[in-house]
C-alpha atoms as a PDB file:
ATOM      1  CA  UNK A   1      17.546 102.346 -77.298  1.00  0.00           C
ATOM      2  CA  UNK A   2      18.867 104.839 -74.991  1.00  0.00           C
ATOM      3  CA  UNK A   3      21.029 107.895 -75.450  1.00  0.00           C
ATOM      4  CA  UNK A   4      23.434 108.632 -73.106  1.00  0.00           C
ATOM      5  CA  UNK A   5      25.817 111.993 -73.267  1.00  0.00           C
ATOM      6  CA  UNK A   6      29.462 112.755 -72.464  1.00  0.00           C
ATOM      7  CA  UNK A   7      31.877 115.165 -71.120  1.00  0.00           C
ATOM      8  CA  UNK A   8      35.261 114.023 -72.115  1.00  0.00           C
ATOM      9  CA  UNK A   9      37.969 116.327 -70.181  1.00  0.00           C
ATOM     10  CA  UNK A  10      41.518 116.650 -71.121  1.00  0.00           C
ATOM     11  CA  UNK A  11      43.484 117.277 -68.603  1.00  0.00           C
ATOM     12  CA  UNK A  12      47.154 118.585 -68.456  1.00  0.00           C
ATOM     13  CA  UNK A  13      47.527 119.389 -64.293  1.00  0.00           C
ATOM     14  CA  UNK A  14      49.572 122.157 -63.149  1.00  0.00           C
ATOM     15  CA  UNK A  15      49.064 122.227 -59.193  1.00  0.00           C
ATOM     16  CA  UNK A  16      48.779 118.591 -57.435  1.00  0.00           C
ATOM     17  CA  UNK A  17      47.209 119.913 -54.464  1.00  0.00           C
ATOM     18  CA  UNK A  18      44.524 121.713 -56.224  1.00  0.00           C
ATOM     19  CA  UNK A  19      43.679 118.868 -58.733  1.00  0.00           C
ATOM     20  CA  UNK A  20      43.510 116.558 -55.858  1.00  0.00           C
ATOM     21  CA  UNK A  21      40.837 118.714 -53.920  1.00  0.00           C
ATOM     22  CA  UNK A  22      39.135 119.821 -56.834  1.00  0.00           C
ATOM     23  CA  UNK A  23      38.268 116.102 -58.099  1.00  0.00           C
ATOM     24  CA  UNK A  24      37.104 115.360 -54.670  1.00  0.00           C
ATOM     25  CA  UNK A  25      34.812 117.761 -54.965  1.00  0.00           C
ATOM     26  CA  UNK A  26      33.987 116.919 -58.211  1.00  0.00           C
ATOM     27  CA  UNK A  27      31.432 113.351 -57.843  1.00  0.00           C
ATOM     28  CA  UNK A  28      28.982 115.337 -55.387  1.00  0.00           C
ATOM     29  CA  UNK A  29      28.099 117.790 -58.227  1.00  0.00           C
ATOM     30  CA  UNK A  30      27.290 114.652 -60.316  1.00  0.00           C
ATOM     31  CA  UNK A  31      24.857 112.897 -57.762  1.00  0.00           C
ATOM     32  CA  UNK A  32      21.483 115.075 -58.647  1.00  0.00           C
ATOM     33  CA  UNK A  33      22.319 114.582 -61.955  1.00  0.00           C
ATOM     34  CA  UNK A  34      22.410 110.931 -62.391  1.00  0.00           C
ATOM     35  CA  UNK A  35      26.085 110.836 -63.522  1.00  0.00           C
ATOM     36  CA  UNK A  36      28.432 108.688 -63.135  1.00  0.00           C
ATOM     37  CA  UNK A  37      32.358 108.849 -63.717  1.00  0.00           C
ATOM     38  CA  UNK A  38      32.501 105.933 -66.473  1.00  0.00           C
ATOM     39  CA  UNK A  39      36.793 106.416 -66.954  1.00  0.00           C
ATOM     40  CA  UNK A  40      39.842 108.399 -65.691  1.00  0.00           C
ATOM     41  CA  UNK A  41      43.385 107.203 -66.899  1.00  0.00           C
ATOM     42  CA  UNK A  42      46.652 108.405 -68.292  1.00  0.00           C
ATOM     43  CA  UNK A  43      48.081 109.425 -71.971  1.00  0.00           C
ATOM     44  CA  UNK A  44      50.197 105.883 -73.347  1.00  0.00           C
ATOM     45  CA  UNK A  45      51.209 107.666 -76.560  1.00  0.00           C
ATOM     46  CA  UNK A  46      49.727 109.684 -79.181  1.00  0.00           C
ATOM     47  CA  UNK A  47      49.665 107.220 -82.122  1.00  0.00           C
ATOM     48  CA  UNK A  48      48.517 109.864 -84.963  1.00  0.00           C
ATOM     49  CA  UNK A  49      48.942 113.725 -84.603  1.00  0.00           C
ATOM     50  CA  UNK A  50      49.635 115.944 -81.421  1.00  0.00           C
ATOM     51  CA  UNK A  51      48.043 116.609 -78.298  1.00  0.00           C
ATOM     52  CA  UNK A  52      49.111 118.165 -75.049  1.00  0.00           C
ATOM     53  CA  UNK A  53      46.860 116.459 -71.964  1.00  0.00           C
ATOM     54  CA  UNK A  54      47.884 113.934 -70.585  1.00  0.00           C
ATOM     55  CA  UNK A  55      45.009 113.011 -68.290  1.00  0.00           C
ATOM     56  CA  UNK A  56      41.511 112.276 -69.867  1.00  0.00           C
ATOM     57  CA  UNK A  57      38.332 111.771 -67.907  1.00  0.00           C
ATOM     58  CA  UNK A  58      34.776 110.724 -68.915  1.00  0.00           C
ATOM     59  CA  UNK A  59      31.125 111.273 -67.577  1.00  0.00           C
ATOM     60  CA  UNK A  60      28.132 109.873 -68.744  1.00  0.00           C
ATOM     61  CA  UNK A  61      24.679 111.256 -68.269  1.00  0.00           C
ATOM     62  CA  UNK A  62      21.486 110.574 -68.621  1.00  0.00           C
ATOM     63  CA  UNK A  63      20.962 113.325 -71.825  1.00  0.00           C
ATOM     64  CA  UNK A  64      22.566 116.935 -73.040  1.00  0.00           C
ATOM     65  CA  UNK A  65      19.773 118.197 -70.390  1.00  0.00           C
ATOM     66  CA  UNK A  66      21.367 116.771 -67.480  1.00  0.00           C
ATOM     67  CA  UNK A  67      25.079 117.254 -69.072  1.00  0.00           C
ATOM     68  CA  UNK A  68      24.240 121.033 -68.957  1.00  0.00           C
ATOM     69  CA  UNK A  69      22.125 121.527 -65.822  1.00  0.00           C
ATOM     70  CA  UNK A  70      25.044 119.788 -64.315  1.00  0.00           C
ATOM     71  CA  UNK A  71      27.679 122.366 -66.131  1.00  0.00           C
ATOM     72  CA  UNK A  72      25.686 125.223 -65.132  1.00  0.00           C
ATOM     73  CA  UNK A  73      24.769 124.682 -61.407  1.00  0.00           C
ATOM     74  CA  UNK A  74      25.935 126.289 -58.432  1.00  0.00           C
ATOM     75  CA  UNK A  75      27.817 123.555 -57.507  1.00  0.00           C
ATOM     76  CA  UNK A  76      29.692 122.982 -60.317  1.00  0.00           C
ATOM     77  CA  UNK A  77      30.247 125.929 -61.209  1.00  0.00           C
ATOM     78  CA  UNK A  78      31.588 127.307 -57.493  1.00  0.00           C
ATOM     79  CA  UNK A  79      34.267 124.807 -58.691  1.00  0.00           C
ATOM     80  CA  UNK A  80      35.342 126.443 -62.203  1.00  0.00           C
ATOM     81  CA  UNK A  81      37.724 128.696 -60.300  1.00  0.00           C
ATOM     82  CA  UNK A  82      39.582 125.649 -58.442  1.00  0.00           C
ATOM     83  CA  UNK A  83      39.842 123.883 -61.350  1.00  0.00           C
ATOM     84  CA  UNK A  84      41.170 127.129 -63.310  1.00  0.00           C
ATOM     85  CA  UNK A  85      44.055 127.613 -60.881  1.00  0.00           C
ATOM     86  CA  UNK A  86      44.794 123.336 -60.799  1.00  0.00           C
ATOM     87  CA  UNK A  87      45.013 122.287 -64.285  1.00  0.00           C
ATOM     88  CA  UNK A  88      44.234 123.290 -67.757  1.00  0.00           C
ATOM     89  CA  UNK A  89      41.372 121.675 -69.088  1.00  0.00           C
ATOM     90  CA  UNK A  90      39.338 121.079 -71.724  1.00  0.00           C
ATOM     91  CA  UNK A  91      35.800 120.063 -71.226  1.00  0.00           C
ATOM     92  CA  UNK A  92      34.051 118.689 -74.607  1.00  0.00           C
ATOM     93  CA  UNK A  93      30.493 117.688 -74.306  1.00  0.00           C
ATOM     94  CA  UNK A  94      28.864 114.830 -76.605  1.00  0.00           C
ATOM     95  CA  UNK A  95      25.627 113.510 -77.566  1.00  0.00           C
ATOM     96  CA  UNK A  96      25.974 109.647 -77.937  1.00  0.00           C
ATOM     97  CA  UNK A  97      23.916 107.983 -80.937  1.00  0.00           C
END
């Protein structure tokens, strides 16, 4: 059986413009890596408790190895700032079982 992992982003975006060229910057950092955008959609309703992000966005990669050599290169993270000034995120990271 093979384990996969996650980043699952929250997303609550401040500047359009920014956001827009930030996520098209976004899928070449994820090509060395083997990773592949698996879903992006919109909030319908929080059905139990609160929570403030309205966007959510997953990744899947091949293991926590690729996850974080992703997360930590030079391409990624030459992003961070664009990203910082677009949107507040939340970036959680998950190991599937």
């Amino acid at each position: 059986m093979m384990s996969f992992a996650y980043i699952i982003g929250h997303i609550a975006v401040r500047d359009e413009t920014k956001w827009a060229e930030y996520r098209s910057r976004v899928p070449a950092t994820l090509v060395p890596w083997n990773a592949e955008l698996v879903f992006r959609g919109k909030l319908e309703g929080v059905l139990g408790g609160s929570f403030g992000h309205p966007d959510t966005v997953v990744i899947r990669f091949p293991d926590m190895a690729a996850l974080r050599g992703w997360f930590e290169s030079a391409a990624y993270q030459a992003l961070i700032p664009l990203r910082e000034q677009a949107a507040d995120v939340l970036l959680l990271a998950y190991a599937a079982e």
